[in-house]
Protein backbone atom coordinates (compact mmCIF):
# COMPACT_ATOMS: atom_id res chain seq x y z
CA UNK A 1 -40.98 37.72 -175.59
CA UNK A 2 -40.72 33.72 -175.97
CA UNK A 3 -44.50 32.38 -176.72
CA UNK A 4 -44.53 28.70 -176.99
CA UNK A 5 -41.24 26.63 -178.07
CA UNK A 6 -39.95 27.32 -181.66
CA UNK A 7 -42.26 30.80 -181.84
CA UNK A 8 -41.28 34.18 -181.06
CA UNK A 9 -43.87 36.56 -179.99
CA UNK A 10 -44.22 40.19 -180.64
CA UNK A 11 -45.92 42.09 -178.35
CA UNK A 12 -47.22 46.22 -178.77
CA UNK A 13 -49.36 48.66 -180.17
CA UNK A 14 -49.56 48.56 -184.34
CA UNK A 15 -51.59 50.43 -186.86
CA UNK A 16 -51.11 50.92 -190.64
CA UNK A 17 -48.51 52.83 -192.74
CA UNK A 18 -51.69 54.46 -194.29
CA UNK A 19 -53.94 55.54 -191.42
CA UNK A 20 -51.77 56.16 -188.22
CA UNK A 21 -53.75 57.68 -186.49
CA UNK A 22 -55.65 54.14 -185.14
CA UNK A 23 -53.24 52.13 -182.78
CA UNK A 24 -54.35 49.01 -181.16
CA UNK A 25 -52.62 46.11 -179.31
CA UNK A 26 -51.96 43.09 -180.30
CA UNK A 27 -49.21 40.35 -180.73
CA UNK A 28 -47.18 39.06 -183.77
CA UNK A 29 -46.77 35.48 -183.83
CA UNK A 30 -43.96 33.99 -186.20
CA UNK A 31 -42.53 30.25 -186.53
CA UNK A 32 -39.64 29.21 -188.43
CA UNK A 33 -40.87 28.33 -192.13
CA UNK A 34 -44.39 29.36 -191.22
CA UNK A 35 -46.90 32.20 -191.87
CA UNK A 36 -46.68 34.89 -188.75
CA UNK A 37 -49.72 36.12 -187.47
CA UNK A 38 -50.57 39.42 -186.27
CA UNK A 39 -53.67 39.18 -183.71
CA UNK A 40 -55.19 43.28 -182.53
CA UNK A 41 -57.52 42.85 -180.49
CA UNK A 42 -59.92 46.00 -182.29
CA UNK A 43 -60.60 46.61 -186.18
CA UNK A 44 -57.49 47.85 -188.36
CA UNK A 45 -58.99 47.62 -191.85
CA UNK A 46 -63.06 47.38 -192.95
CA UNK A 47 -63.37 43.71 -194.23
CA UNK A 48 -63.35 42.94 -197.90
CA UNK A 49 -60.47 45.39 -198.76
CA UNK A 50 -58.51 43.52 -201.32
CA UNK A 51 -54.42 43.41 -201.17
CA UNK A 52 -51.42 43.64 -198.78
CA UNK A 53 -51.41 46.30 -196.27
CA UNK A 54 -47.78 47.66 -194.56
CA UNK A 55 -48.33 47.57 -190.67
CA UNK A 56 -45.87 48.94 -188.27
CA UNK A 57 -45.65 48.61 -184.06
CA UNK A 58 -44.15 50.01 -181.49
CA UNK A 59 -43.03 46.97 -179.06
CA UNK A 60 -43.58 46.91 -175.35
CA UNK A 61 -39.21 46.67 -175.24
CA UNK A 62 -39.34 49.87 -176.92
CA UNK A 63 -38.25 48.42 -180.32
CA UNK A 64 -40.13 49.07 -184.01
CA UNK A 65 -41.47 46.56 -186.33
CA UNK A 66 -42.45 46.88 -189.99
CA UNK A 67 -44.92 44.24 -191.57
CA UNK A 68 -44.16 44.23 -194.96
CA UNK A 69 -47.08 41.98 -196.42
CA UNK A 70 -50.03 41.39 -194.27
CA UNK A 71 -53.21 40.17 -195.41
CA UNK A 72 -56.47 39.90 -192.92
CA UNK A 73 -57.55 36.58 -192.31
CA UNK A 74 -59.96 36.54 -189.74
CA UNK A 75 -62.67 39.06 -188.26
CA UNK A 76 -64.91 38.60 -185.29
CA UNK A 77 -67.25 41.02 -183.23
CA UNK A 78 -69.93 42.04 -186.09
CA UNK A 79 -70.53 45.90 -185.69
CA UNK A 80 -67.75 46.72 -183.04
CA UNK A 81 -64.98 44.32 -184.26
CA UNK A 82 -62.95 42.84 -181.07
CA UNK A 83 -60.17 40.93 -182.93
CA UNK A 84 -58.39 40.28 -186.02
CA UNK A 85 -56.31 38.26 -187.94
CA UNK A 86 -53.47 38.78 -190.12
CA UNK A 87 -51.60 36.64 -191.94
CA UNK A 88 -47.68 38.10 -192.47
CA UNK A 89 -45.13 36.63 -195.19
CA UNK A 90 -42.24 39.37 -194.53
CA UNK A 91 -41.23 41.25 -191.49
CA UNK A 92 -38.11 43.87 -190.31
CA UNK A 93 -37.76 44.14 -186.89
CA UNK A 94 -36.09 47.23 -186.04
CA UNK A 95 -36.98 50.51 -187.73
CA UNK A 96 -40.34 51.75 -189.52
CA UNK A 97 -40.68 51.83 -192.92
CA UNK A 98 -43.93 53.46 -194.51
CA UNK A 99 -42.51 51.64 -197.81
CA UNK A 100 -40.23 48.80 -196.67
CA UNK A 101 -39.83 48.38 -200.23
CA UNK A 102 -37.86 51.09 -201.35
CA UNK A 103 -35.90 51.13 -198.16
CA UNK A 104 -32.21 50.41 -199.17
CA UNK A 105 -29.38 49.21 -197.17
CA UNK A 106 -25.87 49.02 -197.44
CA UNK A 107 -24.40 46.14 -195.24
CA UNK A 108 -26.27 42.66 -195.04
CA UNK A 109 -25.38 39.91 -192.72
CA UNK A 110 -26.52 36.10 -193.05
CA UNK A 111 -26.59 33.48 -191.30
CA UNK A 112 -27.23 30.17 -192.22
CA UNK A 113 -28.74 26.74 -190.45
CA UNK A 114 -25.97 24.13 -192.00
CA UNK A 115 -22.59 26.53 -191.72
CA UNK A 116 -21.59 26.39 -188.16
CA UNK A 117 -21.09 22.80 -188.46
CA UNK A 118 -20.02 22.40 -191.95
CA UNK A 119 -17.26 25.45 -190.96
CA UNK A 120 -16.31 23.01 -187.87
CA UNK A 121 -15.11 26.73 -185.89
CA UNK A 122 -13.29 26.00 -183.05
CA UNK A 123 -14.96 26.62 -179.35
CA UNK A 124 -12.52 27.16 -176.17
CA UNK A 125 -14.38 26.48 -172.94
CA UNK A 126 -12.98 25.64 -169.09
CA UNK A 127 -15.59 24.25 -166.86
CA UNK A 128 -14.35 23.97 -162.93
CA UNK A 129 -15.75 25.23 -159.76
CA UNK A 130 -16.68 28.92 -159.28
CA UNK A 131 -14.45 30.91 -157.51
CA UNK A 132 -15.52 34.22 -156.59
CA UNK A 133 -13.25 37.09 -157.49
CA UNK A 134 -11.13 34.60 -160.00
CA UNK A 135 -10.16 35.51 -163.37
CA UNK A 136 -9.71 32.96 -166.09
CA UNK A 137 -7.81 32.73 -169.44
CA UNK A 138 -8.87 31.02 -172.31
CA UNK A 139 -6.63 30.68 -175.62
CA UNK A 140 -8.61 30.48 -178.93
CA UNK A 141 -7.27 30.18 -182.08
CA UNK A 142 -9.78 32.66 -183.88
CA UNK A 143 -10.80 32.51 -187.24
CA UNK A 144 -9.83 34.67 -190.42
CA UNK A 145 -12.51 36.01 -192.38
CA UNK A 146 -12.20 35.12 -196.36
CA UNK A 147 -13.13 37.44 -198.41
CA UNK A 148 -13.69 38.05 -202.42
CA UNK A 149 -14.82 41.59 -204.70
CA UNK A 150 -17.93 40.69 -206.40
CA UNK A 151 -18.50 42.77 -209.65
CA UNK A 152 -21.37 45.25 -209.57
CA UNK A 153 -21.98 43.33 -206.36
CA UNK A 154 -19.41 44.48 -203.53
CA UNK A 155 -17.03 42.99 -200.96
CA UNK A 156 -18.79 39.19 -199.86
CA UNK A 157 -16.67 38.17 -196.93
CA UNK A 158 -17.15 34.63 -195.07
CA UNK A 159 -16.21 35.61 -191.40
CA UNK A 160 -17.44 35.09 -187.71
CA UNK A 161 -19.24 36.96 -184.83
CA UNK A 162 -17.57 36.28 -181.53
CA UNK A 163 -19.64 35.48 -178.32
CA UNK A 164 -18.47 34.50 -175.05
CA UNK A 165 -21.02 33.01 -172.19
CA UNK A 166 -19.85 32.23 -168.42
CA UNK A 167 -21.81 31.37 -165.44
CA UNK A 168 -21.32 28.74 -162.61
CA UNK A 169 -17.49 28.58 -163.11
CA UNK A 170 -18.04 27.67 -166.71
CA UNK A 171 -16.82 30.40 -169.62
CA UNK A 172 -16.69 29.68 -173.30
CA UNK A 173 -15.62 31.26 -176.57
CA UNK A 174 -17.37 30.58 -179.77
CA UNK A 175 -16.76 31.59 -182.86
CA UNK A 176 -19.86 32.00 -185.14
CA UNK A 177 -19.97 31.57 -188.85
CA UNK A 178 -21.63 34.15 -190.81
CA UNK A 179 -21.72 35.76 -194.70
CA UNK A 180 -21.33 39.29 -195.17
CA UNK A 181 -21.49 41.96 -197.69
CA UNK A 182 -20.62 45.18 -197.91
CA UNK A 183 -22.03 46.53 -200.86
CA UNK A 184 -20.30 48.98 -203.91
CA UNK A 185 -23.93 50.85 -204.05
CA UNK A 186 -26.97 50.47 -201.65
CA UNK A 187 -29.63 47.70 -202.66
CA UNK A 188 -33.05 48.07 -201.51
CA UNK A 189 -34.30 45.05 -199.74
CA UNK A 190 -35.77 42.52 -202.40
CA UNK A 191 -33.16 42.65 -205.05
CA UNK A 192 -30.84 41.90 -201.65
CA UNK A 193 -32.63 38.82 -200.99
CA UNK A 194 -32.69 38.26 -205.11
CA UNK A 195 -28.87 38.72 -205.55
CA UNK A 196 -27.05 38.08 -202.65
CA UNK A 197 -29.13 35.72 -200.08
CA UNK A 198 -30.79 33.34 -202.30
CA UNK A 199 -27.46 32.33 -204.49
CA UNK A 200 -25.90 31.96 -201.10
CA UNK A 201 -28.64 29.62 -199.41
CA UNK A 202 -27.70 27.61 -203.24
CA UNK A 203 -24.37 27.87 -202.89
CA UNK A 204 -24.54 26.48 -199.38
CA UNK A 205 -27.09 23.54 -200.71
CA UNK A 206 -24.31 22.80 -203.39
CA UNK A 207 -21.41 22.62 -201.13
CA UNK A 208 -22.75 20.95 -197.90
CA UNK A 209 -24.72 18.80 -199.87
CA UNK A 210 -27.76 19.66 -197.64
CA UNK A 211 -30.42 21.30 -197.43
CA UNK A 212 -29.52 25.03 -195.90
CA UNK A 213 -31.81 27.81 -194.39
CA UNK A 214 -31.74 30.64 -192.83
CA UNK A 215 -31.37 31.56 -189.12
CA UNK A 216 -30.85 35.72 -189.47
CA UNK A 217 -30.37 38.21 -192.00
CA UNK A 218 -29.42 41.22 -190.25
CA UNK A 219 -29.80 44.39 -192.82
CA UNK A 220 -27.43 47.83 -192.41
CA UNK A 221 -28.46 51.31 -193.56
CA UNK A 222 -26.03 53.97 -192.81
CA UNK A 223 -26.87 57.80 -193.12
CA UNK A 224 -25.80 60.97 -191.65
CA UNK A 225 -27.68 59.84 -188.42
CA UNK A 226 -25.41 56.88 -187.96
CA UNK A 227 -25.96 53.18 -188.66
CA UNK A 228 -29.36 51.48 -188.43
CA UNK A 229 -29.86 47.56 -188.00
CA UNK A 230 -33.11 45.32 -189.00
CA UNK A 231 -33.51 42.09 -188.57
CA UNK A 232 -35.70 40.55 -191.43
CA UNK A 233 -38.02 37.43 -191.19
CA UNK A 234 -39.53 35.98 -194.45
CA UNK A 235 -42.07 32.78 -193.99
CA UNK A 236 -39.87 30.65 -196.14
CA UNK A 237 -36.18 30.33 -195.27
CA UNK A 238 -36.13 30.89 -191.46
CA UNK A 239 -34.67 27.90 -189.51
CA UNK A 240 -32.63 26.58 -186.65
CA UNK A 241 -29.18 25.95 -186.81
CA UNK A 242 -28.33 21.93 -186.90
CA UNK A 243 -25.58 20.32 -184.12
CA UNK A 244 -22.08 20.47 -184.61
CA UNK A 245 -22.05 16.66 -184.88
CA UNK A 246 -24.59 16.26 -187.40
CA UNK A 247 -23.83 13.25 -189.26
CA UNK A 248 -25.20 14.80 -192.87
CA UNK A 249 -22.12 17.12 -192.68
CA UNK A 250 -19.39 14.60 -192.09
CA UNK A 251 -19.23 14.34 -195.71
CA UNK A 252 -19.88 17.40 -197.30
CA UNK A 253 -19.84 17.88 -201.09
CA UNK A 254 -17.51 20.28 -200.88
CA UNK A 255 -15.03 20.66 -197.47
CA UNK A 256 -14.58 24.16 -196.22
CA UNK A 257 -10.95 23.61 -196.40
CA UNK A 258 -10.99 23.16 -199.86
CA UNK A 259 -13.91 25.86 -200.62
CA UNK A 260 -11.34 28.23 -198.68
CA UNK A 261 -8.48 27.88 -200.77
CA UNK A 262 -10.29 28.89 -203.87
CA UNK A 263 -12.62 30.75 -202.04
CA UNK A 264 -11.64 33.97 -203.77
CA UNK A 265 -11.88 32.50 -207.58
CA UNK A 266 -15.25 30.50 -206.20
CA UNK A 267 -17.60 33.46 -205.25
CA UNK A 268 -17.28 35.91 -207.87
CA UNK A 269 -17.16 33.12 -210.11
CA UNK A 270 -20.42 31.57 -208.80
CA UNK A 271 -22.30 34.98 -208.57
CA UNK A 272 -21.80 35.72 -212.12
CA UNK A 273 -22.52 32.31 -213.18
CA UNK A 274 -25.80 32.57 -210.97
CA UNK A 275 -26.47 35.71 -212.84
CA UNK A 276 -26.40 33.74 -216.20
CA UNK A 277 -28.23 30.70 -215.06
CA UNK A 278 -30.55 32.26 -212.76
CA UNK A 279 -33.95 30.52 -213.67
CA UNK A 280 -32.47 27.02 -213.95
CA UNK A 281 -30.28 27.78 -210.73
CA UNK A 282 -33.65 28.97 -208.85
CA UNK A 283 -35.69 25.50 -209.95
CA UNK A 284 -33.07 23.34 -209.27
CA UNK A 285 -32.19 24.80 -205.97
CA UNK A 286 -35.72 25.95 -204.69
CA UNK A 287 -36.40 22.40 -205.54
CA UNK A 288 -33.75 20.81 -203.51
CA UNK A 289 -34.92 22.79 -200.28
CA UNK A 290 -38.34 22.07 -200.26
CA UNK A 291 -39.59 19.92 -197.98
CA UNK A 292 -42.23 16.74 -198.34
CA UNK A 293 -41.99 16.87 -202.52
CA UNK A 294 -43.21 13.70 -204.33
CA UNK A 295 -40.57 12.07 -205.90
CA UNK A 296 -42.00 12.41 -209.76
CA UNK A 297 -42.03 16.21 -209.24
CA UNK A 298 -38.48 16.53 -207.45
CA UNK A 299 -37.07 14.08 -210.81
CA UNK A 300 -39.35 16.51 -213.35
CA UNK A 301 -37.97 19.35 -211.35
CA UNK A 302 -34.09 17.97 -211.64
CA UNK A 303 -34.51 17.22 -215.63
CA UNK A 304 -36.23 20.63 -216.29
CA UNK A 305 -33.14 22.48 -214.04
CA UNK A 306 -30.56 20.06 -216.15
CA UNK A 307 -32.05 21.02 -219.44
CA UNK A 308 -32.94 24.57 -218.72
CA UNK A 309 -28.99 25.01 -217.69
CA UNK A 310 -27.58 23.20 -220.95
CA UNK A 311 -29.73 25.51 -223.50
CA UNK A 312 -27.95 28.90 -221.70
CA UNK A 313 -24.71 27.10 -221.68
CA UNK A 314 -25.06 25.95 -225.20
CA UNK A 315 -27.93 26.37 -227.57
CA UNK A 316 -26.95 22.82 -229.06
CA UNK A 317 -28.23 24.02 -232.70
CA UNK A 318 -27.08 21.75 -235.27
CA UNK A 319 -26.98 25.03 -238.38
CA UNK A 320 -26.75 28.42 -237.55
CA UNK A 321 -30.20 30.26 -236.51
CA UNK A 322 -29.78 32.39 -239.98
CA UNK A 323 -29.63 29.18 -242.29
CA UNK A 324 -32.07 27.08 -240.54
CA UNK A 325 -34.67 29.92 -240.58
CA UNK A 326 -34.17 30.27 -244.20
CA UNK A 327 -34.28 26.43 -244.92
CA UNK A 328 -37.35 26.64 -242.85
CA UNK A 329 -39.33 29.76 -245.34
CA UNK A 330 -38.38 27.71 -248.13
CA UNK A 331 -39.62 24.62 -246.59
CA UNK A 332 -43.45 25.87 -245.71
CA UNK A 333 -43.43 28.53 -249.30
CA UNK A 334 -44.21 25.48 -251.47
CA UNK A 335 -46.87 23.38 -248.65
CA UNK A 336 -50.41 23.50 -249.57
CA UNK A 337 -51.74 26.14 -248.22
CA UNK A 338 -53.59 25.10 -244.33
CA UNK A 339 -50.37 22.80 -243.48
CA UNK A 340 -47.68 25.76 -243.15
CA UNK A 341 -48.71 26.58 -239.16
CA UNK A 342 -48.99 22.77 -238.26
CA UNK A 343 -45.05 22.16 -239.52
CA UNK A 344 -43.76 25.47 -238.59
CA UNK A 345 -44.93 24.28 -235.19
CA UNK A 346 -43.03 21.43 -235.25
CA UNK A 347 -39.91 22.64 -236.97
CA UNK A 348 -39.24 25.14 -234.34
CA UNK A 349 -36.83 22.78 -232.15
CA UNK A 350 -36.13 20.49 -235.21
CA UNK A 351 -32.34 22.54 -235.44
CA UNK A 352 -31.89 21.88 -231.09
CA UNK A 353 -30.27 18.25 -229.90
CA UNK A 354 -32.29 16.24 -228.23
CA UNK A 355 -32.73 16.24 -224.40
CA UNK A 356 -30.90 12.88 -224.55
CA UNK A 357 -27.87 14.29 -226.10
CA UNK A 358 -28.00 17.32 -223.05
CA UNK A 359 -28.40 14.66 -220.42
CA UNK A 360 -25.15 12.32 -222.00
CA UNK A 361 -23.25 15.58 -222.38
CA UNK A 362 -23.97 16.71 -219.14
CA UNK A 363 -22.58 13.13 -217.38
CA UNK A 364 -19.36 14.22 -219.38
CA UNK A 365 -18.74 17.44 -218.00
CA UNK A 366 -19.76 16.25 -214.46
CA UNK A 367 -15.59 14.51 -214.76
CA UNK A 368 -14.98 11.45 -214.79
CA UNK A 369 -15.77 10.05 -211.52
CA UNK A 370 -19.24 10.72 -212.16
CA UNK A 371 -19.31 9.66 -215.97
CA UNK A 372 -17.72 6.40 -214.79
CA UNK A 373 -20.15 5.45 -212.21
CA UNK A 374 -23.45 6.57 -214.47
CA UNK A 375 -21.79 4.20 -217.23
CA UNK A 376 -22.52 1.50 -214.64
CA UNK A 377 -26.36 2.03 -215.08
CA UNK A 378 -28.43 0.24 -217.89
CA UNK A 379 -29.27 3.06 -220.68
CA UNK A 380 -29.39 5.91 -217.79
CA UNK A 381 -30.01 9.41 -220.48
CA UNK A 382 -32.90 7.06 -222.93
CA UNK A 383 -34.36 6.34 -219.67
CA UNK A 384 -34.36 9.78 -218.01
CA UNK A 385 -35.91 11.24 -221.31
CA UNK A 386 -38.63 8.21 -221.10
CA UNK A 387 -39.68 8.91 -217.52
CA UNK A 388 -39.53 12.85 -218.46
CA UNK A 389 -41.54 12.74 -221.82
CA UNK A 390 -43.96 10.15 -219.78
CA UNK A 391 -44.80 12.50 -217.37
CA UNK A 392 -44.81 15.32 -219.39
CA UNK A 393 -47.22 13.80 -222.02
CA UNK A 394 -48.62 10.94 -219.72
CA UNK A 395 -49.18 12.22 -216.90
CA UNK A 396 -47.97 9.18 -215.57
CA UNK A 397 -44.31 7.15 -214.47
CA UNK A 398 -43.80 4.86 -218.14
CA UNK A 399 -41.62 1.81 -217.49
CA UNK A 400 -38.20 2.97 -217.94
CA UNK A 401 -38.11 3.29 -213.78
CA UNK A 402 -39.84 1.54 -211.15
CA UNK A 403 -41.08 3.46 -208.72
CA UNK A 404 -38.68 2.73 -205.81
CA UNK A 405 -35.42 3.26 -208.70
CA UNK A 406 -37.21 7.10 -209.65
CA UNK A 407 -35.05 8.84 -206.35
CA UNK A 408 -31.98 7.15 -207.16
CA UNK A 409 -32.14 8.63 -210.80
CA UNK A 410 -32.84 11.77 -209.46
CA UNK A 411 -29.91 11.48 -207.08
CA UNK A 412 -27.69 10.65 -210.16
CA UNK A 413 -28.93 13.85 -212.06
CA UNK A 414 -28.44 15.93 -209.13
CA UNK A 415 -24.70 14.98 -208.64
CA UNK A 416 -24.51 15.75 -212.70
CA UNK A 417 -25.79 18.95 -212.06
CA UNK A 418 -23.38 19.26 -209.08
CA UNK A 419 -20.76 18.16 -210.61
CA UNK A 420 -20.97 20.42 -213.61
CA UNK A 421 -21.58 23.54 -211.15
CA UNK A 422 -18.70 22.93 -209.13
CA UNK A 423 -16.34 22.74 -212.41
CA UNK A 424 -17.57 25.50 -214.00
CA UNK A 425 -17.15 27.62 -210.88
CA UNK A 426 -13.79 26.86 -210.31
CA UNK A 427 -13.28 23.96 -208.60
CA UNK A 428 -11.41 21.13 -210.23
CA UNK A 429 -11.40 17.39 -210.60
CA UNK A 430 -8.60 17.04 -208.01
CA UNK A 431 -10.46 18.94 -205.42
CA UNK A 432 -13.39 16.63 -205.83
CA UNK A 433 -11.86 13.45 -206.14
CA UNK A 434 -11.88 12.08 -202.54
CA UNK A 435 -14.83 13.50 -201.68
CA UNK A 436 -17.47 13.28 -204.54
CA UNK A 437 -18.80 9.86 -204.62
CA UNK A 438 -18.10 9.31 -200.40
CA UNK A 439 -21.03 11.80 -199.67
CA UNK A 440 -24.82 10.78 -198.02
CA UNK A 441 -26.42 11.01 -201.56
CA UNK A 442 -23.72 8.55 -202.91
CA UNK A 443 -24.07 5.74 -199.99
CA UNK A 444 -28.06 5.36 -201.17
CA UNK A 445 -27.27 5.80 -204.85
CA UNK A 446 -24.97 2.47 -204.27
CA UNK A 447 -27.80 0.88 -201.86
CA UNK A 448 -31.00 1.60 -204.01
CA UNK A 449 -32.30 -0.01 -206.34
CA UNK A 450 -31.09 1.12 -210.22
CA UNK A 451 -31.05 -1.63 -213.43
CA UNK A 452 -27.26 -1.70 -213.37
CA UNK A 453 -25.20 -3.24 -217.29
């Protein structure tokens, strides 16, 4: 079922959810961090009908697929319609669903692009000539799952799949690195991807220190019937695992070795503080993963995230909400009257600290290998909010950074944020010390170019 390199090809009869009684064939086309497309070579749906449609197929290997979100993109043949197009964002392979969105499941299983080699598992191979008949023994040490209770979440476990190849008098054990969760209550399937696999592609960003994917999500449903397995493809997170030896993980953010030891304070911790921050957590993080970003909208991006984070943390009010609304009344009961709605406007925020004060208590909490190396750099929280309010009011750069210094400033306020999410998850200073300034992001912080004191 392999089309061309990099896309998997689907190949059967589908119709709709809504009208199964037409069935034509066709092929599904889908491409890591790409549309899919679903070509039938007849007409499924009159053209012009607005909206999403659910499609399902029966595949030619006997397996069912459910096309969550399809939208037709292409019709040719005029009166008797020979082929269309659909474009597809979300896809379970695996079972039928007439509404994939209610459908609820009870196990999920992820695996990411980054983990393998940021896990370092161990793999036990012999290689020597075949000899028929001949048994061999191979001694692994295997690899203990960690696992952690989630509140109102259920059982997340960090464990490993097993699989063993041989051929041509060569055998090999591998152990394969995957998140699971067994869940207190079944979830239907997008407040799964919501609450468990997005805040673990971020936590995976945060501690690698690169940008993470997904390879599978495998979902379980489990009824009187048995147990029932999809596997679920979404146009924006699918990916290919990275080597072993990939140089961006030789210096992770975070080791595994030290993200195991506190692995069961770390994960409930960072769920529930995900819960809390989820909108800043979500730009910041969505932000880091996307590919081919200009650099003013990844630094507007990392200041909104910052700030967004530091109001849920701490409203930064100067007088209580009560007392500054009441100082406020007073204030616009004795203006003339046609000025009271152009200074209540700008007396709304007059009782918040300043971005400036966010971004310099921010460095703070980040510890103090971080606050000492920011301290290094000429005015760095005036010139962040200069670049920010330039932009925002601009539309343009201002002269606090060049150009070429803009992505080392944004480097600096993304190890801030890191910093301060990795402290207030659990992890302490001593856990970060001999790693935190020795990762990629730090070795072209210290080569670009930044106004140093």
């Amino acid at each position: 079922m392999s089309g061309p390199k990099n896309v998997v090809e689907y190949h059967g009869l589908w119709w709709l959810a809504r009208a199964p009684e037409v069935r034509i064939g066709g092929v599904l086309s889908m491409a890591p961090g790409e549309i899919g497309v679903l070509r039938v070579y007849g007409g499924l749906v009159e053209i012009g009908l607005p909206g999403y449609e659910v499609i399902l197929g029966d595949l030619t290997d006997g397996r069912k697929v459910t096309i969550c979100m399809a939208s037709i993109s292409n019709s040719q043949g005029g009166e008797t319609t020979r082929l269309q197009e659909f474009d597809t964002y979300e896809t379970l392979v695996g079972e039928h669903f007439d509404k994939p969105r209610a459908a609820a499941f009870d196990h999920v299983i992820v695996e990411l692009r980054c983990l393998p080699a940021w896990v370092d598992v161990p793999i036990a191979f012999v290689d020597r000539p075949h000899n028929p008949g001949e048994s061999w023994t191979l001694d692994v040490t295997d690899v203990n799952a960690l696992t952690a209770q989630v509140p109102e979440l259920g059982q997340v476990s960090l464990g490993r799949r097993t699989m063993t190849r041989s051929g041509r008098g060569r055998a090999s054990v591998e152990f394969e690195p995957q998140w699971e969760l067994a869940l207190t209550e079944p979830m239907v399937l997008g407040d799964l991807l919501e609450e468990f696999v997005a805040p673990i592609l971020f936590l995976m960003t945060l501690v690698t220190g690169e940008r993470e994917s997904v390879v599978k999500v495998s979902l379980v449903s489990t009824n009187e019937d048995g147990q029932s397995v999809v596997e679920w493809h979404g146009m924006n997170w699918i990916s290919y695992r990275v080597s072993r030896e990939c140089p961006f993980l030789r210096s992770p953010h975070i080791p595994y070795s030290t993200f195991a030891e506190r692995f069961d304070q770390v994960v409930p911790n960072w769920f529930r503080f995900h819960r809390v921050a989820r909108e800043a957590m979500t730009t910041y993080f969505s932000g880091h993963m996307a590919n081919n970003r200009f650099a003013e909208d990844t630094f507007s991006n990392t200041v909104r995230s910052l700030e967004a984070w530091h109001r849920s943390y701490d409203k930064g009010l100067y007088i209580d909400e009560t007392t500054y609304k009441a100082l406020v009344n007073a204030m616009l009961a004795v203006l003339p009257e046609g000025h009271c709605q152009h200074f209540h406007d700008r007396l709304m925020h007059a009782n918040e600290i300043s971005l400036k004060k966010r971004v310099e208590a921010m460095v703070v909490m980040a510890g103090p290998q971080i606050a000492g190396a920011i301290a290094q750099f000429d005015k760095f929280a005036r010139r962040v909010v200069d670049t920010r309010n330039a932009q925002a009011h601009r539309a343009e750069l201002g002269d606090s950074f060049e150009p070429g210094e803009l992505v080392t400033a944004t480097y600096l306020l993304a190890a801030v944020l890191d910093g301060v999410i990795a402290r207030q998850i659990g992890f302490t200073d001593a856990d970060l010390v001999k790693t935190e300034l020795h990762t990629q992001r730090w070795e072209f912080i210290r080569s670009g170019p930044l106004r140093e004191n």
